[in-house]
N, C-alpha and C. Protein backbone atom coordinates (compact mmCIF):
# COMPACT_ATOMS: atom_id res chain seq x y z
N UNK A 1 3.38 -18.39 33.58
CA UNK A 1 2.71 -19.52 32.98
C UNK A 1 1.48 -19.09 32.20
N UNK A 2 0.59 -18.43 32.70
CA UNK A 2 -0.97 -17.47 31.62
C UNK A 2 -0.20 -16.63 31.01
N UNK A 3 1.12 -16.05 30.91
CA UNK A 3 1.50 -15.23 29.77
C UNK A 3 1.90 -16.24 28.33
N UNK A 4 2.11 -17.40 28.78
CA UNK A 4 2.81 -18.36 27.87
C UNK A 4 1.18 -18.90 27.62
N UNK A 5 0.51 -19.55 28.04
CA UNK A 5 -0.99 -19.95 27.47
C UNK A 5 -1.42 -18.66 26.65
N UNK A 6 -1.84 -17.74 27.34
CA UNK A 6 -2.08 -16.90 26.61
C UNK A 6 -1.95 -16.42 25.27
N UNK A 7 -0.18 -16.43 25.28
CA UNK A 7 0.22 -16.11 23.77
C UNK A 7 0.20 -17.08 22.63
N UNK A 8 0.35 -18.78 23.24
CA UNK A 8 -0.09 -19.70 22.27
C UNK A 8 -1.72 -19.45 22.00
N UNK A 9 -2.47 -19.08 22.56
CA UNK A 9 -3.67 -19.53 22.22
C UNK A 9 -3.97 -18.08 21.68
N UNK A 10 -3.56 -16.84 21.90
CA UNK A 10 -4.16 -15.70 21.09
C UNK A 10 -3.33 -15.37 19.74
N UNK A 11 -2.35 -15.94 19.77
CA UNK A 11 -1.41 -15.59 18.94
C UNK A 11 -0.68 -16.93 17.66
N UNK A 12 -1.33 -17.97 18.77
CA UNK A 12 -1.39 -19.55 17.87
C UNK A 12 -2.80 -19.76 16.71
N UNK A 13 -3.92 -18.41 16.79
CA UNK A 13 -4.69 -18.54 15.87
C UNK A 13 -4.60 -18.10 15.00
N UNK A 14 -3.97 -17.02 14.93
CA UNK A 14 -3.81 -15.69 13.78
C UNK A 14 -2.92 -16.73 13.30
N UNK A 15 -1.62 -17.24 13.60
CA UNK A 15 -0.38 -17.80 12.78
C UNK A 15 -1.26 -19.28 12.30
N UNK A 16 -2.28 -20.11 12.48
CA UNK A 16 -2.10 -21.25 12.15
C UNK A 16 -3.20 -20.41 10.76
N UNK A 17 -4.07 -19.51 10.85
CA UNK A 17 -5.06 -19.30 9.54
C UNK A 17 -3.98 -18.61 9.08
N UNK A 18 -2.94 -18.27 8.85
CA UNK A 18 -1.69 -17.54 8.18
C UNK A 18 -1.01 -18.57 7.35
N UNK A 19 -0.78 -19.53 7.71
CA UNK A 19 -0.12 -20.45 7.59
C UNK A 19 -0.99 -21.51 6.44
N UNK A 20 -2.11 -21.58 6.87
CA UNK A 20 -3.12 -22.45 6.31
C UNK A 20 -3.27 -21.83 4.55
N UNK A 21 -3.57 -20.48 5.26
CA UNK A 21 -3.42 -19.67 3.78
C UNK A 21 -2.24 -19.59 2.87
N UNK A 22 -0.71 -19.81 3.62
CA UNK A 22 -0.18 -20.41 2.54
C UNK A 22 -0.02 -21.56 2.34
N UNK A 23 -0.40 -22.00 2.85
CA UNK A 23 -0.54 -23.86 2.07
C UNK A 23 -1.34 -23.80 0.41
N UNK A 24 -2.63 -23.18 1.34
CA UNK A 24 -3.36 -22.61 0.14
C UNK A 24 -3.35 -22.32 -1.42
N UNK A 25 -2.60 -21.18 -1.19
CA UNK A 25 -1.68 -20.58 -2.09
C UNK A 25 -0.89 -21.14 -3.14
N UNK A 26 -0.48 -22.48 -2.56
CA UNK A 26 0.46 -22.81 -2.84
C UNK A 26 -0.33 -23.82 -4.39
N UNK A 27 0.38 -24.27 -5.76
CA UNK A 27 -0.25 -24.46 -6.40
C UNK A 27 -0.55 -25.73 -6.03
N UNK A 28 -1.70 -26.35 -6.27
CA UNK A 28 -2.73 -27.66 -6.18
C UNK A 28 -3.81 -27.74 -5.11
N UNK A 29 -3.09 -26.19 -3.79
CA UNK A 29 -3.81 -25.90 -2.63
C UNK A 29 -5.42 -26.03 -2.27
N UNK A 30 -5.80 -25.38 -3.91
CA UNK A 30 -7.27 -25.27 -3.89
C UNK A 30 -8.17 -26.60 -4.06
N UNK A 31 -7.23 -27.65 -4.18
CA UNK A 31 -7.34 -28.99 -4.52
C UNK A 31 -7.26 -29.53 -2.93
N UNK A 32 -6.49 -29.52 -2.08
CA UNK A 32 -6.64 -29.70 -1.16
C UNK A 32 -7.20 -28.95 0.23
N UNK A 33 -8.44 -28.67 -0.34
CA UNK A 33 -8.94 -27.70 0.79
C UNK A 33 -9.65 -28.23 1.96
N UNK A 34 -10.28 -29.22 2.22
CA UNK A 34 -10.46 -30.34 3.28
C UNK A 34 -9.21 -30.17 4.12
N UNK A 35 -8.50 -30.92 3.63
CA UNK A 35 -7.19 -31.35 4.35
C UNK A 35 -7.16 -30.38 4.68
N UNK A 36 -6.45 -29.03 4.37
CA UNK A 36 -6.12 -27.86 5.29
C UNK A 36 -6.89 -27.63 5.76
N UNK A 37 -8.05 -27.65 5.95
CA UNK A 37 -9.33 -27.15 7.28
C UNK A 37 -9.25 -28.20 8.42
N UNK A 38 -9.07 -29.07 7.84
CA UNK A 38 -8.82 -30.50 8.83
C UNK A 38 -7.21 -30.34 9.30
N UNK A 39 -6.51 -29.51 8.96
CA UNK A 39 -5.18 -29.61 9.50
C UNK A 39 -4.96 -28.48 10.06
N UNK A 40 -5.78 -27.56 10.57
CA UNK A 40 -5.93 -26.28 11.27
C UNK A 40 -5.76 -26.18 12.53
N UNK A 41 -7.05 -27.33 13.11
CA UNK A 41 -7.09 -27.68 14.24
C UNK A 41 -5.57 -27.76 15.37
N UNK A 42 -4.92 -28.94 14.63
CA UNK A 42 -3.54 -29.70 14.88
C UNK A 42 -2.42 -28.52 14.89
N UNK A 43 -2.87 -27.83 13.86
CA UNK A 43 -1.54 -26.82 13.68
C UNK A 43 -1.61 -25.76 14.92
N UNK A 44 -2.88 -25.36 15.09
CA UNK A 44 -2.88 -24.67 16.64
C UNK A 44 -2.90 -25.09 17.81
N UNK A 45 -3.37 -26.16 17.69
CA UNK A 45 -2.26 -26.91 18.94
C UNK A 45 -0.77 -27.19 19.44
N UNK A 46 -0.46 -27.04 17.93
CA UNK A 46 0.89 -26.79 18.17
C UNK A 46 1.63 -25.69 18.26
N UNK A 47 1.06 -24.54 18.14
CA UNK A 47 0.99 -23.52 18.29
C UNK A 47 1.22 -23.21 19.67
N UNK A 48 0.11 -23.77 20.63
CA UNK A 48 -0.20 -23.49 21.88
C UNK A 48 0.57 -24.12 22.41
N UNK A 49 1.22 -25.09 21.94
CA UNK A 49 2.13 -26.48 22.58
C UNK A 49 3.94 -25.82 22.53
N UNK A 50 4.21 -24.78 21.45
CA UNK A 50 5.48 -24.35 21.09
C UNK A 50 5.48 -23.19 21.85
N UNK A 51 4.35 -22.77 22.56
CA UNK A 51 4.59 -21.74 23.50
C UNK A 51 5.17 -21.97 25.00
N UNK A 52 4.94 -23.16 25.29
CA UNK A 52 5.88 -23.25 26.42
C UNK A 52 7.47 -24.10 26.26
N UNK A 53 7.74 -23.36 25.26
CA UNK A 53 9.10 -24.18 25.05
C UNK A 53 9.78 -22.59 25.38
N UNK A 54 9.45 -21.67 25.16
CA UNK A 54 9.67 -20.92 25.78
C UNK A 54 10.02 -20.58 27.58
N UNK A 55 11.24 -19.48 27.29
CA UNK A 55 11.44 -19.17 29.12
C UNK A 55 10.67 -18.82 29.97
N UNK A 56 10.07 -17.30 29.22
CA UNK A 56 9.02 -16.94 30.21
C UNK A 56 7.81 -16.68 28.83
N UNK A 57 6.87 -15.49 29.34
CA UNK A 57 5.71 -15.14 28.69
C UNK A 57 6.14 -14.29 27.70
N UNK A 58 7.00 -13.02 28.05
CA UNK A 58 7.23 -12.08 27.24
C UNK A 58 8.11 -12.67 25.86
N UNK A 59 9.13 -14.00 25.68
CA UNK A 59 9.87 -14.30 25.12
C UNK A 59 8.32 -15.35 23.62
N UNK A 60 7.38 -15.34 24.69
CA UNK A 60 6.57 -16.61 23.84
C UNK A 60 5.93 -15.22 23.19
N UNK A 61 5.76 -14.15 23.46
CA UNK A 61 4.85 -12.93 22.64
C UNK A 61 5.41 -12.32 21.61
N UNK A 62 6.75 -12.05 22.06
CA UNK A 62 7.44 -11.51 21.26
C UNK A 62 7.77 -12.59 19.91
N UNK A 63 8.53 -14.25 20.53
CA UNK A 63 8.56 -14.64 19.14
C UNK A 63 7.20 -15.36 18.30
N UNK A 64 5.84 -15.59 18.65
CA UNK A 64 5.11 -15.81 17.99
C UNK A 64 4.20 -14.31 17.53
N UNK A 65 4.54 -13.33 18.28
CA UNK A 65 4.05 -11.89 17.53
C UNK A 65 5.04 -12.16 15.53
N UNK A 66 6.16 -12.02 16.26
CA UNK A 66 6.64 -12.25 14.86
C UNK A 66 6.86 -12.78 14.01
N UNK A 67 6.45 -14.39 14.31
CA UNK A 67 5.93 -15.65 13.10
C UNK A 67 4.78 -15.08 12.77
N UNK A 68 3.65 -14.29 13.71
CA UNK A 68 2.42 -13.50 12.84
C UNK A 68 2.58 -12.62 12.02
N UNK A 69 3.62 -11.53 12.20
CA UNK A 69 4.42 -10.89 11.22
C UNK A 69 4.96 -11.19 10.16
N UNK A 70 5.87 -12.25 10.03
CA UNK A 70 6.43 -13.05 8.90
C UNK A 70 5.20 -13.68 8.31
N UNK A 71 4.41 -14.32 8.94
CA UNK A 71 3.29 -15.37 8.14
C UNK A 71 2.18 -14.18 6.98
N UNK A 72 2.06 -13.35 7.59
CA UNK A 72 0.86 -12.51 7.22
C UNK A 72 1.54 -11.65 5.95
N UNK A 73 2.52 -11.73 6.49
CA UNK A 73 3.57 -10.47 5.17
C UNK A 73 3.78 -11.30 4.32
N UNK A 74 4.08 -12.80 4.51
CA UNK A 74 4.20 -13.63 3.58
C UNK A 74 3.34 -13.83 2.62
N UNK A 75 1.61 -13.68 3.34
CA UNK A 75 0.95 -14.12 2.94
C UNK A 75 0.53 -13.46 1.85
N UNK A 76 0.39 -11.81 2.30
CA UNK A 76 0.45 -10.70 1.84
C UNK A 76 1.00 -10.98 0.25
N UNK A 77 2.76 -11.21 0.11
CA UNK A 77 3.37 -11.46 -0.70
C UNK A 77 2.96 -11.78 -2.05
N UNK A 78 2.19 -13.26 -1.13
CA UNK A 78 1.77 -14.43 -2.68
C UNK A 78 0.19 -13.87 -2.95
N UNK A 79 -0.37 -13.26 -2.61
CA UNK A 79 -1.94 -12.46 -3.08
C UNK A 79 -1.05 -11.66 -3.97
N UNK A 80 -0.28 -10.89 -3.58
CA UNK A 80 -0.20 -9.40 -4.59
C UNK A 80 0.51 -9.89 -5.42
N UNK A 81 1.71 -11.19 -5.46
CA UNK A 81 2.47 -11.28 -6.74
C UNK A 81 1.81 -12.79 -7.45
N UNK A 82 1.61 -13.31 -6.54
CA UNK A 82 1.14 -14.54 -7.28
C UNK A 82 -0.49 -14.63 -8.02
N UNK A 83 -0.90 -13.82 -7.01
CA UNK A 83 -2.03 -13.36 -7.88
C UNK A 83 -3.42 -14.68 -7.14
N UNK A 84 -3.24 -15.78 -5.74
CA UNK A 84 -3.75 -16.46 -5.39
C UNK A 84 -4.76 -15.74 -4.69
């Protein structure tokens, strides 16, 4: 059960400012920059909330390690090609 809290809440922060940043990114983003600071909050809660949908702890680390993986590489992506 603290392996599953745990990984939502250490691993639900990195992915929701990952995430936020591509909203960002995205074109009109910079237009809505309130809203995504105001929708940060919510998104890591759900974060922390999608971690016990999980079996055990190791299954909630492993797959939100790698939505941090995907999110960040993503993010990665649209800086170097999009140029945001």
């Amino acid at each position: 059960m603290i392996a599953r809290c745990l990984a939502g809440t250490l691993l639900g922060l990195p992915l929701s400012a990952a995430l936020i940043g591509l909203l960002y990114a995205l074109p009109g983003g910079q237009r809505a920059l309130i809203a995504l600071l105001l929708l940060f909050f919510p998104l890591w809660i759900a974060c922390m909330t999608a971690a016990y949908f999980f079996r055990n702890g190791r299954q909630a680390w492993l797959s939100l390690g790698t939505a941090n993986i995907l999110a960040f590489a993503a993010l990665w992506l649209a800086h170097r090609f999009a140029g945001a």
